[in-house]
PDB file of N, CA and C in Angstrom:
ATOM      1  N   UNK A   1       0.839  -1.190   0.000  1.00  0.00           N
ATOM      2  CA  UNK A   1       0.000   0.000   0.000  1.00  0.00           C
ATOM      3  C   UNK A   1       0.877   1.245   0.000  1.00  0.00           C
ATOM      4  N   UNK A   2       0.675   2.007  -0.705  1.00  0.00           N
ATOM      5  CA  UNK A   2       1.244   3.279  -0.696  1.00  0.00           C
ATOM      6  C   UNK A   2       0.695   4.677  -0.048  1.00  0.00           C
ATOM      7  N   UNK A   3      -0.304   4.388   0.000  1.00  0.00           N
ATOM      8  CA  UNK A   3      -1.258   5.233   1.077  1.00  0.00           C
ATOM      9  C   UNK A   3      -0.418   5.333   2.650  1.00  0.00           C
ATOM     10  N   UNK A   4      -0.865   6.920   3.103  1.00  0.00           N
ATOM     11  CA  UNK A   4       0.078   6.841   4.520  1.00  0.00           C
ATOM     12  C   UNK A   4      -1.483   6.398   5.740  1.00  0.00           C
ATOM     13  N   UNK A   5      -1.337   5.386   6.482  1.00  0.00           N
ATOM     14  CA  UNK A   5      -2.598   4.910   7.079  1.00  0.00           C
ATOM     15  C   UNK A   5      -1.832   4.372   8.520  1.00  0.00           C
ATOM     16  N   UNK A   6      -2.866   4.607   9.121  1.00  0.00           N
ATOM     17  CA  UNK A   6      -1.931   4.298  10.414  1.00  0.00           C
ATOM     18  C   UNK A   6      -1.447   2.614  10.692  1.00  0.00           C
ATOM     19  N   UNK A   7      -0.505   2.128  11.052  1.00  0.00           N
ATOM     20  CA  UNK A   7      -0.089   0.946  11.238  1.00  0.00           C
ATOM     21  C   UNK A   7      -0.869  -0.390  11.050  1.00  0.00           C
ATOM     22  N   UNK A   8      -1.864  -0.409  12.106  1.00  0.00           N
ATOM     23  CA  UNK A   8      -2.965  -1.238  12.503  1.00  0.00           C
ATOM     24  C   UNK A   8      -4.088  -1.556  11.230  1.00  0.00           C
ATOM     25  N   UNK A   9      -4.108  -0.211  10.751  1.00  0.00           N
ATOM     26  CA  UNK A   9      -5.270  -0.248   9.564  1.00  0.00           C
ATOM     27  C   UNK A   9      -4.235  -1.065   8.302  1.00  0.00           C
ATOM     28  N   UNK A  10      -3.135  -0.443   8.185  1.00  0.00           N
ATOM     29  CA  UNK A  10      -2.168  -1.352   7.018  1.00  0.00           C
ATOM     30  C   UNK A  10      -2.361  -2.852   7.713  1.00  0.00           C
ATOM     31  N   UNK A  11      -1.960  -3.274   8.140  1.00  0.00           N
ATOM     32  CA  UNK A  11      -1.744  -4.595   9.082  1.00  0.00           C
ATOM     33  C   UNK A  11      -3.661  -5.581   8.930  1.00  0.00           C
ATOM     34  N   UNK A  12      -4.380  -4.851   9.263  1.00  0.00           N
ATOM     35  CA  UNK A  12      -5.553  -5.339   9.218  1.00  0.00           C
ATOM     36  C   UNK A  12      -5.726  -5.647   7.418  1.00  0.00           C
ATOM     37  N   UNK A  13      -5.569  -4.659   6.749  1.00  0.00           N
ATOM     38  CA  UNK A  13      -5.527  -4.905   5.059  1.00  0.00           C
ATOM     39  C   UNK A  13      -5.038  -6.082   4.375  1.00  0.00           C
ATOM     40  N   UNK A  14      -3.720  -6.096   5.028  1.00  0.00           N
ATOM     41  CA  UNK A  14      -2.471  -7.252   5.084  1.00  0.00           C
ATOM     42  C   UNK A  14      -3.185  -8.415   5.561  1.00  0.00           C
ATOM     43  N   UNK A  15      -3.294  -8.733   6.696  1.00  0.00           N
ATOM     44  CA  UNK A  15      -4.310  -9.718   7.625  1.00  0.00           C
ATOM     45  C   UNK A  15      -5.412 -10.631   6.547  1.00  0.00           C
ATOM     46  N   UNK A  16      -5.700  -9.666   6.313  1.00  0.00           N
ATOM     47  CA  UNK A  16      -6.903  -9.928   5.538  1.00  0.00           C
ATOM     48  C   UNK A  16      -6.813 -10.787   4.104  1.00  0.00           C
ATOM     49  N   UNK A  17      -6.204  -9.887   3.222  1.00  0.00           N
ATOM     50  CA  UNK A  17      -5.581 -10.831   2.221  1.00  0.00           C
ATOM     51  C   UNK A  17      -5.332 -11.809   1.903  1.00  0.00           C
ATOM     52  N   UNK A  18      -4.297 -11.967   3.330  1.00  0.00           N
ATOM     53  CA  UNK A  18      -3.360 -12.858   3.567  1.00  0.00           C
ATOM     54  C   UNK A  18      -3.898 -14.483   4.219  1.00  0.00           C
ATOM     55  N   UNK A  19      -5.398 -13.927   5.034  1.00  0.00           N
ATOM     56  CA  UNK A  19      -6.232 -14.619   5.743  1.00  0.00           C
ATOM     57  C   UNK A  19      -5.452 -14.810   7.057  1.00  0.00           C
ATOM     58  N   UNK A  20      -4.777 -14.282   7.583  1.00  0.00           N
ATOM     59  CA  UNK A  20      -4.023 -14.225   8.928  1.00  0.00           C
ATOM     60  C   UNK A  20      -4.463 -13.976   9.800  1.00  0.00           C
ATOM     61  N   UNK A  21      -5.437 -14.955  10.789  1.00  0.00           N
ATOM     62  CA  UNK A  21      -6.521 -14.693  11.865  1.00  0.00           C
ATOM     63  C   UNK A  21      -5.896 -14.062  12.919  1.00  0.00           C
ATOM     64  N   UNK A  22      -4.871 -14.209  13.136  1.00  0.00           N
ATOM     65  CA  UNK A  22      -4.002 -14.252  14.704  1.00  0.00           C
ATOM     66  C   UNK A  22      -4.004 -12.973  14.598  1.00  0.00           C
ATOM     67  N   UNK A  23      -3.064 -12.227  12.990  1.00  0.00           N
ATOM     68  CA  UNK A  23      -2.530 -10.764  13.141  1.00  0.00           C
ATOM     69  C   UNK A  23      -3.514 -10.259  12.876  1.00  0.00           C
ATOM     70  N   UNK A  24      -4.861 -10.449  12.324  1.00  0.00           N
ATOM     71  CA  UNK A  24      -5.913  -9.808  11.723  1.00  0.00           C
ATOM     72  C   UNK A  24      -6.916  -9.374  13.740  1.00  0.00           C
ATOM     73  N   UNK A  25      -6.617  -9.971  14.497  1.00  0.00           N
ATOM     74  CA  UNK A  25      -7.267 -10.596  15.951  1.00  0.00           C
ATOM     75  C   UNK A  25      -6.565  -8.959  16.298  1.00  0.00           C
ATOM     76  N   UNK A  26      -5.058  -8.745  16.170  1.00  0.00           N
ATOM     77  CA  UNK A  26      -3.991  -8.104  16.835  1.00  0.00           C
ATOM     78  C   UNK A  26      -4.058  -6.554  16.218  1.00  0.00           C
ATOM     79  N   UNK A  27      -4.599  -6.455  15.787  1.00  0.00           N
ATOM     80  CA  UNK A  27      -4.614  -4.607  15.150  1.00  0.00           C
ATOM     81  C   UNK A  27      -6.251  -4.054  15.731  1.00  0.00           C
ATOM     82  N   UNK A  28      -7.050  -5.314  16.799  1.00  0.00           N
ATOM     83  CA  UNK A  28      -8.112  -4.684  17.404  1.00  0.00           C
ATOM     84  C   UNK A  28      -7.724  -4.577  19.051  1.00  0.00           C
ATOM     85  N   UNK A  29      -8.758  -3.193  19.240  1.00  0.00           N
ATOM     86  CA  UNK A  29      -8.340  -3.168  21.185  1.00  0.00           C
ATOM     87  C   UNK A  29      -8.952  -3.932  21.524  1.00  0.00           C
ATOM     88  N   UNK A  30      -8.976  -4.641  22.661  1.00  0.00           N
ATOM     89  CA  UNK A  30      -9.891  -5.606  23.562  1.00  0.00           C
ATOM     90  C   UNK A  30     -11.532  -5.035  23.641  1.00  0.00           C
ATOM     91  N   UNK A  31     -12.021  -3.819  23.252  1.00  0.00           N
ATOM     92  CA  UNK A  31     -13.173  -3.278  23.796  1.00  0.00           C
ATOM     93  C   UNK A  31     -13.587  -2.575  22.216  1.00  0.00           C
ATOM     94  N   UNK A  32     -12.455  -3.153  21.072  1.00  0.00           N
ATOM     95  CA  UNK A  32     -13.465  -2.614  19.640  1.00  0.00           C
ATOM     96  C   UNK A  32     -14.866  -3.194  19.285  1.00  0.00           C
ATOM     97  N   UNK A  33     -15.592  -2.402  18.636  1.00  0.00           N
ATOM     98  CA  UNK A  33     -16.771  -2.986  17.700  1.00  0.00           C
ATOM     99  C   UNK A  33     -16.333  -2.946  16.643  1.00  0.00           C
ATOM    100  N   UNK A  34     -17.313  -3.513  15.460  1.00  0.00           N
ATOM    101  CA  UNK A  34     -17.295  -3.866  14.366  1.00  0.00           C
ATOM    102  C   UNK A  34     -18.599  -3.995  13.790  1.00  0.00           C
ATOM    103  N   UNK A  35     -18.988  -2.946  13.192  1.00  0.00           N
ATOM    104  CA  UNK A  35     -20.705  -2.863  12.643  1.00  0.00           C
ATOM    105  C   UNK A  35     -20.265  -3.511  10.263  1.00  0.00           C
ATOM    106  N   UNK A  36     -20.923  -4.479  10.659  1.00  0.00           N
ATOM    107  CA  UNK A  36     -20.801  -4.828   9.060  1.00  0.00           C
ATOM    108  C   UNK A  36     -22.170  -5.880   9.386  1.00  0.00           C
ATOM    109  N   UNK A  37     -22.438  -5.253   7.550  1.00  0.00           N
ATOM    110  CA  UNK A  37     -23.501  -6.296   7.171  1.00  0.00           C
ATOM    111  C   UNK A  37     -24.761  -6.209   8.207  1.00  0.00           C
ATOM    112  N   UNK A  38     -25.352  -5.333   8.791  1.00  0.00           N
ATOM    113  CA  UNK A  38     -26.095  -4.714   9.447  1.00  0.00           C
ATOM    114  C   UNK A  38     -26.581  -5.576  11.139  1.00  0.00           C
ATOM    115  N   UNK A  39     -24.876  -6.443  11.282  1.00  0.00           N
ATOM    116  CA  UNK A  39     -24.769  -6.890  12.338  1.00  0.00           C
ATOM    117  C   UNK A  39     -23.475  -6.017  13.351  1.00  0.00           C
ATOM    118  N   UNK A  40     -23.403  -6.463  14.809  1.00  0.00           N
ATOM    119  CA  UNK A  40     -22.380  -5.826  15.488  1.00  0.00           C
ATOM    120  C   UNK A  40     -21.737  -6.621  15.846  1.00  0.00           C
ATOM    121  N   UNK A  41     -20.536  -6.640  16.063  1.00  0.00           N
ATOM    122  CA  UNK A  41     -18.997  -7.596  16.834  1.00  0.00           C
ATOM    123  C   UNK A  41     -18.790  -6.995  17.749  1.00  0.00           C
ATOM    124  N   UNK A  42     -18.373  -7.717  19.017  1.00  0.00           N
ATOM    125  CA  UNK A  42     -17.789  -6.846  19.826  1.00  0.00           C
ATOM    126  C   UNK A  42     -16.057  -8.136  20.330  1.00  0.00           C
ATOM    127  N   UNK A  43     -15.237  -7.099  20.525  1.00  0.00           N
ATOM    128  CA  UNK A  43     -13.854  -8.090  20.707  1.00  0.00           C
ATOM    129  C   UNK A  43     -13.288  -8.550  19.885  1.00  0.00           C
ATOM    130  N   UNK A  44     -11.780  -8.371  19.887  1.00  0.00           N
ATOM    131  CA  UNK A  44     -10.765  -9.012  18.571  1.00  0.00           C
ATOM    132  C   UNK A  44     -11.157 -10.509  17.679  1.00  0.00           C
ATOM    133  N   UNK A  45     -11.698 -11.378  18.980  1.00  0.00           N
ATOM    134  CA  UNK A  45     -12.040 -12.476  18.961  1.00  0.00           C
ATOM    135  C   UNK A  45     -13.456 -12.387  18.189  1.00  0.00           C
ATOM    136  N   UNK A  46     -14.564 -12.112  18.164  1.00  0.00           N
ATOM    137  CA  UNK A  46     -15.447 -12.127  17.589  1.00  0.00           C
ATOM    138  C   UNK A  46     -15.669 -11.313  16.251  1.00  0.00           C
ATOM    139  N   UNK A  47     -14.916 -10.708  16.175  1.00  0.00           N
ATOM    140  CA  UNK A  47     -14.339  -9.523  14.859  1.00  0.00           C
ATOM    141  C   UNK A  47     -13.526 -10.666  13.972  1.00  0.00           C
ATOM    142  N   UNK A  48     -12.481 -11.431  14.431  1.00  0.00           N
ATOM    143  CA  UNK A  48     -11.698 -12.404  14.049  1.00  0.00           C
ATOM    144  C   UNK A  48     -12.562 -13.335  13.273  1.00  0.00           C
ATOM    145  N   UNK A  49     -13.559 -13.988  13.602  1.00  0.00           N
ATOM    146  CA  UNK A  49     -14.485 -15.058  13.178  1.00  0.00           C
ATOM    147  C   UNK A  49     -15.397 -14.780  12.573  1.00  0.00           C
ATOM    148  N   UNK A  50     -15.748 -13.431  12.667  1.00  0.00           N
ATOM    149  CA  UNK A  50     -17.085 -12.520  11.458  1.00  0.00           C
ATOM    150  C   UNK A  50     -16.130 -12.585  10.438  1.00  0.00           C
ATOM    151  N   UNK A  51     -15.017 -11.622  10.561  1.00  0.00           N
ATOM    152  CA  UNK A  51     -14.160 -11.679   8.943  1.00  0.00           C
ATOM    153  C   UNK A  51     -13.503 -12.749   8.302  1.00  0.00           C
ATOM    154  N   UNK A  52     -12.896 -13.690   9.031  1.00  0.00           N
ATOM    155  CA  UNK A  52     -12.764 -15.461   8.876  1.00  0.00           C
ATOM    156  C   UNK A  52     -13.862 -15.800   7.729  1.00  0.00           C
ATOM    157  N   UNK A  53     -15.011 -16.048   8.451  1.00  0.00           N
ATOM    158  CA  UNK A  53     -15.977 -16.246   8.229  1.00  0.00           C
ATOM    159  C   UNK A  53     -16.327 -15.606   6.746  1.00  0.00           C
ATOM    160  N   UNK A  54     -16.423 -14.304   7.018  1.00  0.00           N
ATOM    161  CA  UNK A  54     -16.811 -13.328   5.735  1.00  0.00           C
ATOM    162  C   UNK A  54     -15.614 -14.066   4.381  1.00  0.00           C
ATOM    163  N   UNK A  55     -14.712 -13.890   4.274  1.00  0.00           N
ATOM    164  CA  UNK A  55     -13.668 -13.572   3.524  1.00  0.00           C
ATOM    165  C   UNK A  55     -13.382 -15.080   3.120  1.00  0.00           C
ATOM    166  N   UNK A  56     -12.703 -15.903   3.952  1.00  0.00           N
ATOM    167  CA  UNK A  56     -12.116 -17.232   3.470  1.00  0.00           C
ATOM    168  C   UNK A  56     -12.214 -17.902   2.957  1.00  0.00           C
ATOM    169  N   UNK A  57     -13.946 -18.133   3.145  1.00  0.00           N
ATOM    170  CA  UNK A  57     -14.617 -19.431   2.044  1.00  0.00           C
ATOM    171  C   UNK A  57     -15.065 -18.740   0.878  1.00  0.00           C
ATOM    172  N   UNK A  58     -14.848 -17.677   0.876  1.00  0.00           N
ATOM    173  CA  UNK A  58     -15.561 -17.010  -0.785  1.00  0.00           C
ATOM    174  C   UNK A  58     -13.914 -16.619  -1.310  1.00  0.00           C
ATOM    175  N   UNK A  59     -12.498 -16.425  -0.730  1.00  0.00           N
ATOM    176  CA  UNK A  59     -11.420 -16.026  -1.557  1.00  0.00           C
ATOM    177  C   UNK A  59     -11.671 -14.677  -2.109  1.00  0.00           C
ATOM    178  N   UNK A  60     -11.808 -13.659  -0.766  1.00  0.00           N
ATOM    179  CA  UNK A  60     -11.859 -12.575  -0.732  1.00  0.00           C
ATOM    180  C   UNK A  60     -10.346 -11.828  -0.927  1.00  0.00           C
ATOM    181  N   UNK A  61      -9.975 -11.051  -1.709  1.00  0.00           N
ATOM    182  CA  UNK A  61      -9.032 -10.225  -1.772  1.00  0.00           C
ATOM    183  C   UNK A  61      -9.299  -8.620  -2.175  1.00  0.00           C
ATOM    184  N   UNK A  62      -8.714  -7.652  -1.224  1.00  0.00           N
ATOM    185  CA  UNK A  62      -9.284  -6.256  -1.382  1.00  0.00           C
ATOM    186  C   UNK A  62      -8.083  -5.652  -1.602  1.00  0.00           C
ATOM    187  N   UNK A  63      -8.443  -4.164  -2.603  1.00  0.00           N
ATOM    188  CA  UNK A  63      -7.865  -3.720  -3.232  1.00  0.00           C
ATOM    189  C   UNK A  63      -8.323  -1.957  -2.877  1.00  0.00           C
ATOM    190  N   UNK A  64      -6.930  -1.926  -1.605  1.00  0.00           N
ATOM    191  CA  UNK A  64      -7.016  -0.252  -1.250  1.00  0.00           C
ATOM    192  C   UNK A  64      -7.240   0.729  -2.364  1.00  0.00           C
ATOM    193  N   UNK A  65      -8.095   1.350  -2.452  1.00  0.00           N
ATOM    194  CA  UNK A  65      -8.103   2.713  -3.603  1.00  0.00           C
ATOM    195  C   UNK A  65      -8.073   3.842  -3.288  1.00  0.00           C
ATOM    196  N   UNK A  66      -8.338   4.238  -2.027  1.00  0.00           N
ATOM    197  CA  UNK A  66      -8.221   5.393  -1.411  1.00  0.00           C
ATOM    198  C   UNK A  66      -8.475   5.752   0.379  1.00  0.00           C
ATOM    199  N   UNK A  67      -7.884   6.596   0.789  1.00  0.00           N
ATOM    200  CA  UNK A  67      -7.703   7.121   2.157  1.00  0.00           C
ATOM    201  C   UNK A  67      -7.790   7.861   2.396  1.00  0.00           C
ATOM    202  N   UNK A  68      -8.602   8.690   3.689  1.00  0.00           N
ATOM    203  CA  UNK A  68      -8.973   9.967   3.678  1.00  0.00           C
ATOM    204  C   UNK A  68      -9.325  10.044   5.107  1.00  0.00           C
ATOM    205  N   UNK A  69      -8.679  11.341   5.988  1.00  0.00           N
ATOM    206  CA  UNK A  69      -8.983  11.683   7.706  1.00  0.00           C
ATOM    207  C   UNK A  69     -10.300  12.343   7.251  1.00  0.00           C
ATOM    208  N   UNK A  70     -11.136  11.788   8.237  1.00  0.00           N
ATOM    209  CA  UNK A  70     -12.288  12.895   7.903  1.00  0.00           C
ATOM    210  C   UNK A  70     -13.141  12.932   9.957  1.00  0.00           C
ATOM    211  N   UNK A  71     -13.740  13.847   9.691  1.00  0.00           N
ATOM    212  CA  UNK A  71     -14.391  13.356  11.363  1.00  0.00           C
ATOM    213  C   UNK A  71     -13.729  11.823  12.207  1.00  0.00           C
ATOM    214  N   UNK A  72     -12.769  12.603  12.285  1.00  0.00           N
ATOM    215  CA  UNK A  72     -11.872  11.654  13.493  1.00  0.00           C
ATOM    216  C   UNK A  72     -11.712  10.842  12.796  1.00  0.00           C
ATOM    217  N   UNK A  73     -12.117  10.031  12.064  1.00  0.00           N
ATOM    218  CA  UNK A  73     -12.016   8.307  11.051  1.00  0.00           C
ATOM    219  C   UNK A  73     -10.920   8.649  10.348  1.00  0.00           C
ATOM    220  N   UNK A  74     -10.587   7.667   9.649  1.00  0.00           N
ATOM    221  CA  UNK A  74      -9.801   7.077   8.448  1.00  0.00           C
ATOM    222  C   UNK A  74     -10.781   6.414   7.966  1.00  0.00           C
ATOM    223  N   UNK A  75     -11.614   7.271   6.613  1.00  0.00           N
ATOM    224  CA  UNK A  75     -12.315   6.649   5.738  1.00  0.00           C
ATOM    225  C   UNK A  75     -11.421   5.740   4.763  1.00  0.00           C
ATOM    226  N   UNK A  76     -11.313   4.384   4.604  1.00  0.00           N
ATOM    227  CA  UNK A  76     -10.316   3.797   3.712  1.00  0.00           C
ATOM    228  C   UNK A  76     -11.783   2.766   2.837  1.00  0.00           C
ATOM    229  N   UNK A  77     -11.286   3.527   1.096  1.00  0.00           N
ATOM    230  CA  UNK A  77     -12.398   2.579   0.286  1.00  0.00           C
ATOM    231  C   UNK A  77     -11.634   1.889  -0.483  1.00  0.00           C
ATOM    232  N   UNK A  78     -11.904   0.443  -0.360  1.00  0.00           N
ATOM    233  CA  UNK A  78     -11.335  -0.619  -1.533  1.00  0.00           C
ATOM    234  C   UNK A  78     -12.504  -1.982  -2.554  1.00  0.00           C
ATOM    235  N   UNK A  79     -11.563  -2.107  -3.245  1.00  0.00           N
ATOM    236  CA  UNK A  79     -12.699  -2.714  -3.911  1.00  0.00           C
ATOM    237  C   UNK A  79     -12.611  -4.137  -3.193  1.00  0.00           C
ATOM    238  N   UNK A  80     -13.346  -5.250  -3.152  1.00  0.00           N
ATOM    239  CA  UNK A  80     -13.671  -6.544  -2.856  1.00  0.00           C
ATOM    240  C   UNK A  80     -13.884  -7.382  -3.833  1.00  0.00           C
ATOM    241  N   UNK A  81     -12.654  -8.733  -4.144  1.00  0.00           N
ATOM    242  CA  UNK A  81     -13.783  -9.588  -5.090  1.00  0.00           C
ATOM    243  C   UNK A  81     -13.388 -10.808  -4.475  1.00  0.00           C
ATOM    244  N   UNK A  82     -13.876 -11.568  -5.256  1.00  0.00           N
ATOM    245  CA  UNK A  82     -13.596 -12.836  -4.630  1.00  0.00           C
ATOM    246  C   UNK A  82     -15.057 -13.888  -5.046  1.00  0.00           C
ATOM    247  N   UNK A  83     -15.552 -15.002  -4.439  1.00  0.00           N
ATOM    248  CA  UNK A  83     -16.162 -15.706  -5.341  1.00  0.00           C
ATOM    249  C   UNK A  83     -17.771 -15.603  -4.572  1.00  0.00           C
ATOM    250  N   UNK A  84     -18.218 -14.267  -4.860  1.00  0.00           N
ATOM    251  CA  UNK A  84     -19.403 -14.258  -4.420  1.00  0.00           C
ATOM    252  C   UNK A  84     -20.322 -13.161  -5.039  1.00  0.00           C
ATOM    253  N   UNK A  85     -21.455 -13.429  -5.138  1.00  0.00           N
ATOM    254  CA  UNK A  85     -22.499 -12.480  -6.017  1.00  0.00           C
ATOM    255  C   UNK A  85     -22.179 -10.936  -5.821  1.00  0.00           C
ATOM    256  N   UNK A  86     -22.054 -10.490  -7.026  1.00  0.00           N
ATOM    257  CA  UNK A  86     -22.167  -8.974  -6.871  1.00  0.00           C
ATOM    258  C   UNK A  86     -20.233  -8.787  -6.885  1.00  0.00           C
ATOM    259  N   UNK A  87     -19.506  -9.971  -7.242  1.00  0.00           N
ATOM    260  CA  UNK A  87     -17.983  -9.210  -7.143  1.00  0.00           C
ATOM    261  C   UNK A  87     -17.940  -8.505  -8.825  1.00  0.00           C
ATOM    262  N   UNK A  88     -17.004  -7.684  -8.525  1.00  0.00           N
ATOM    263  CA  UNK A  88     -16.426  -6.959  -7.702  1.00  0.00           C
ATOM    264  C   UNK A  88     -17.075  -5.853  -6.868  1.00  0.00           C
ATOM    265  N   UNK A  89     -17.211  -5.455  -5.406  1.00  0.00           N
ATOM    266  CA  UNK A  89     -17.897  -4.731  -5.017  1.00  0.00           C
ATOM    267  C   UNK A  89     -16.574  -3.333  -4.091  1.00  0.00           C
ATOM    268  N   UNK A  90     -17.167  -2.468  -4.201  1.00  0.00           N
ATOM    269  CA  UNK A  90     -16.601  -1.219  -3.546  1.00  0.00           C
ATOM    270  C   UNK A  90     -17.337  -1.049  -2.190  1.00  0.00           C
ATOM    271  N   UNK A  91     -16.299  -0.735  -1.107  1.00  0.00           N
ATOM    272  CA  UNK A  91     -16.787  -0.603   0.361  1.00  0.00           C
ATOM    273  C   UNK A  91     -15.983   0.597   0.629  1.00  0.00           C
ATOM    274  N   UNK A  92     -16.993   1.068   1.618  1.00  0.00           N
ATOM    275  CA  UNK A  92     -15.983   2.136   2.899  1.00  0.00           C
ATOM    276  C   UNK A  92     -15.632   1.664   3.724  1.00  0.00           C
ATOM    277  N   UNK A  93     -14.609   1.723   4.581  1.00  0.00           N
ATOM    278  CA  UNK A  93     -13.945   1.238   5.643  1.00  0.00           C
ATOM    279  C   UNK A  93     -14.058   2.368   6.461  1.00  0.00           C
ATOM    280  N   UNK A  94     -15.103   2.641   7.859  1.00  0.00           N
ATOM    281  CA  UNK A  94     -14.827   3.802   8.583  1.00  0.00           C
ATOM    282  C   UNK A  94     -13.935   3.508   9.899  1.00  0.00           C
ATOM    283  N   UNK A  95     -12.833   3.701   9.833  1.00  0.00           N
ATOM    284  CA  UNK A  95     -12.237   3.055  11.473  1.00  0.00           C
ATOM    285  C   UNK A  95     -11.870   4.493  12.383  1.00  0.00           C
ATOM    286  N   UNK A  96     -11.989   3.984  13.686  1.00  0.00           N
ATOM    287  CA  UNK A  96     -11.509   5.145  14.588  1.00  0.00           C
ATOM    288  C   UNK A  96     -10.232   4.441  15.420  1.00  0.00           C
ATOM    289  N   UNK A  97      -9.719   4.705  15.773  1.00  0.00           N
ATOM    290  CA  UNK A  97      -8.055   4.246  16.142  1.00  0.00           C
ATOM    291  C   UNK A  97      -8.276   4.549  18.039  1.00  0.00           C
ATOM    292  N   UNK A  98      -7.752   4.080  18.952  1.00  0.00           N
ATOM    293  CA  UNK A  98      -6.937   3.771  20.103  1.00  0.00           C
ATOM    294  C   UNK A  98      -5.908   3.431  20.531  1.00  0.00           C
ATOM    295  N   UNK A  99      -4.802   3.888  21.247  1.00  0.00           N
ATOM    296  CA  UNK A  99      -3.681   3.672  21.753  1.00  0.00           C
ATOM    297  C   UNK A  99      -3.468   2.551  20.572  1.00  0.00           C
ATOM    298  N   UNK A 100      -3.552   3.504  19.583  1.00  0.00           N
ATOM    299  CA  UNK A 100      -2.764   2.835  18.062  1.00  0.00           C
ATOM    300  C   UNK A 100      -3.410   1.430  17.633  1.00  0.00           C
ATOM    301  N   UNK A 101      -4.614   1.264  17.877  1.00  0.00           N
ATOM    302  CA  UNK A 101      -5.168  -0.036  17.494  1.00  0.00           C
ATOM    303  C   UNK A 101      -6.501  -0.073  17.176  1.00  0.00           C
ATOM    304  N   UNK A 102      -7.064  -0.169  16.385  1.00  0.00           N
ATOM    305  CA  UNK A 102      -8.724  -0.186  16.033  1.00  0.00           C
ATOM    306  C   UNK A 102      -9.771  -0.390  16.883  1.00  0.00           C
ATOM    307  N   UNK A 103     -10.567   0.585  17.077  1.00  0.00           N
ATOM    308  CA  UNK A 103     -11.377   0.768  18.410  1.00  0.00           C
ATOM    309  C   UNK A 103     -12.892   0.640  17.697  1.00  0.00           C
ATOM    310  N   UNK A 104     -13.041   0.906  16.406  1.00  0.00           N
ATOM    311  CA  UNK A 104     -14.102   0.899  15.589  1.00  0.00           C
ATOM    312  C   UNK A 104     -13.970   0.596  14.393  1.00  0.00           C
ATOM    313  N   UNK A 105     -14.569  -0.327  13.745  1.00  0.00           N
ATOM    314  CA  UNK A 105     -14.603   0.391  12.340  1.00  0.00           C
ATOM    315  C   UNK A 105     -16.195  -0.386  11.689  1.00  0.00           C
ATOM    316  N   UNK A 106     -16.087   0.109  10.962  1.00  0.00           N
ATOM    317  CA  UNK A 106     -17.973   0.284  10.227  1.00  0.00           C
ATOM    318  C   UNK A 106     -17.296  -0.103   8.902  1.00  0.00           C
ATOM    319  N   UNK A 107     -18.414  -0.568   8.227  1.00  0.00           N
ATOM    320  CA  UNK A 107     -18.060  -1.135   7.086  1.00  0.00           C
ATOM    321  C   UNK A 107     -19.409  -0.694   5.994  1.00  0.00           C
ATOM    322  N   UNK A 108     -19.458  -0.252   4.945  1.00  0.00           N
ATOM    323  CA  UNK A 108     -20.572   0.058   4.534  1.00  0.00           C
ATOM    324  C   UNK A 108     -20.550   0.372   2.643  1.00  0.00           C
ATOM    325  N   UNK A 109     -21.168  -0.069   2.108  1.00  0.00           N
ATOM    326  CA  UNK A 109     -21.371   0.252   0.191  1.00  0.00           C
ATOM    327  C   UNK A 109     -20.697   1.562   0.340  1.00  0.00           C
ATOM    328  N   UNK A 110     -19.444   1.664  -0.751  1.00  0.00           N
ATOM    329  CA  UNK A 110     -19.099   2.879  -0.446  1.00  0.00           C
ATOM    330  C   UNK A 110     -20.106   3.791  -1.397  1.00  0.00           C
ATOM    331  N   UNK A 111     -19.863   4.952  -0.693  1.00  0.00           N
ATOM    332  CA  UNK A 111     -20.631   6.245  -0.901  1.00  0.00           C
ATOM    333  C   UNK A 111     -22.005   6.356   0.331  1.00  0.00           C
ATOM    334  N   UNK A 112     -22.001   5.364   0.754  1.00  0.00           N
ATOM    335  CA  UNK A 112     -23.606   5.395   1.263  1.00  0.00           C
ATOM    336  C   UNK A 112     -23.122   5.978   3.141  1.00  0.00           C
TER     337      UNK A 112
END
């Protein structure tokens, strides 16, 4: 990624890709949420097994396109494809950061 994004958010991108549950677990605080798909996560651990879950069995790979500080967030939008209806799809990534580690992030059709 060439985008400047704070550590945790690169690392979670990486994670992800990569399908790396452990480091994907490790860029959340103990007390983050996670609002996607018009459900809530709460904990590294349950954030860990929603995106597991989400990503692995369909061969999800995302593709950063842009980054932007806006109201406290790091809006980060990338595209999604992988083997499921509607690929390739574009998302927003809204995260809010803590003692350098993801305390929030929202997930949502980008633009919406």
């Amino acid at each position: 990624m060439n985008l400047q994004l704070p550590e945790a958010i690169e690392t979670f991108f990486q994670a992800s890709n990569s399908y790396d549950s452990n480091l994907l677990a490790k860029c959340f605080a103990e007390d983050a949420i996670l609002y996607d798909e018009g459900l809530v996560y709460h904990g590294p651990t349950a954030i860990k097994a929603h995106i597991v879950e989400a990503n692995n069995d369909l061969l999800v790979k995302t593709d950063v396109t842009n980054a932007v500080d806006k109201n406290k967030e790091t809006v980060v939008t990338a595209t999604l494809s992988g083997n499921f209806n509607g690929s390739p799809v574009a998302l927003d990534y809204y995260f809010t950061m803590k003692d350098q580690k993801i305390a929030t992030l929202r997930i949502v059709l980008a633009g919406e």
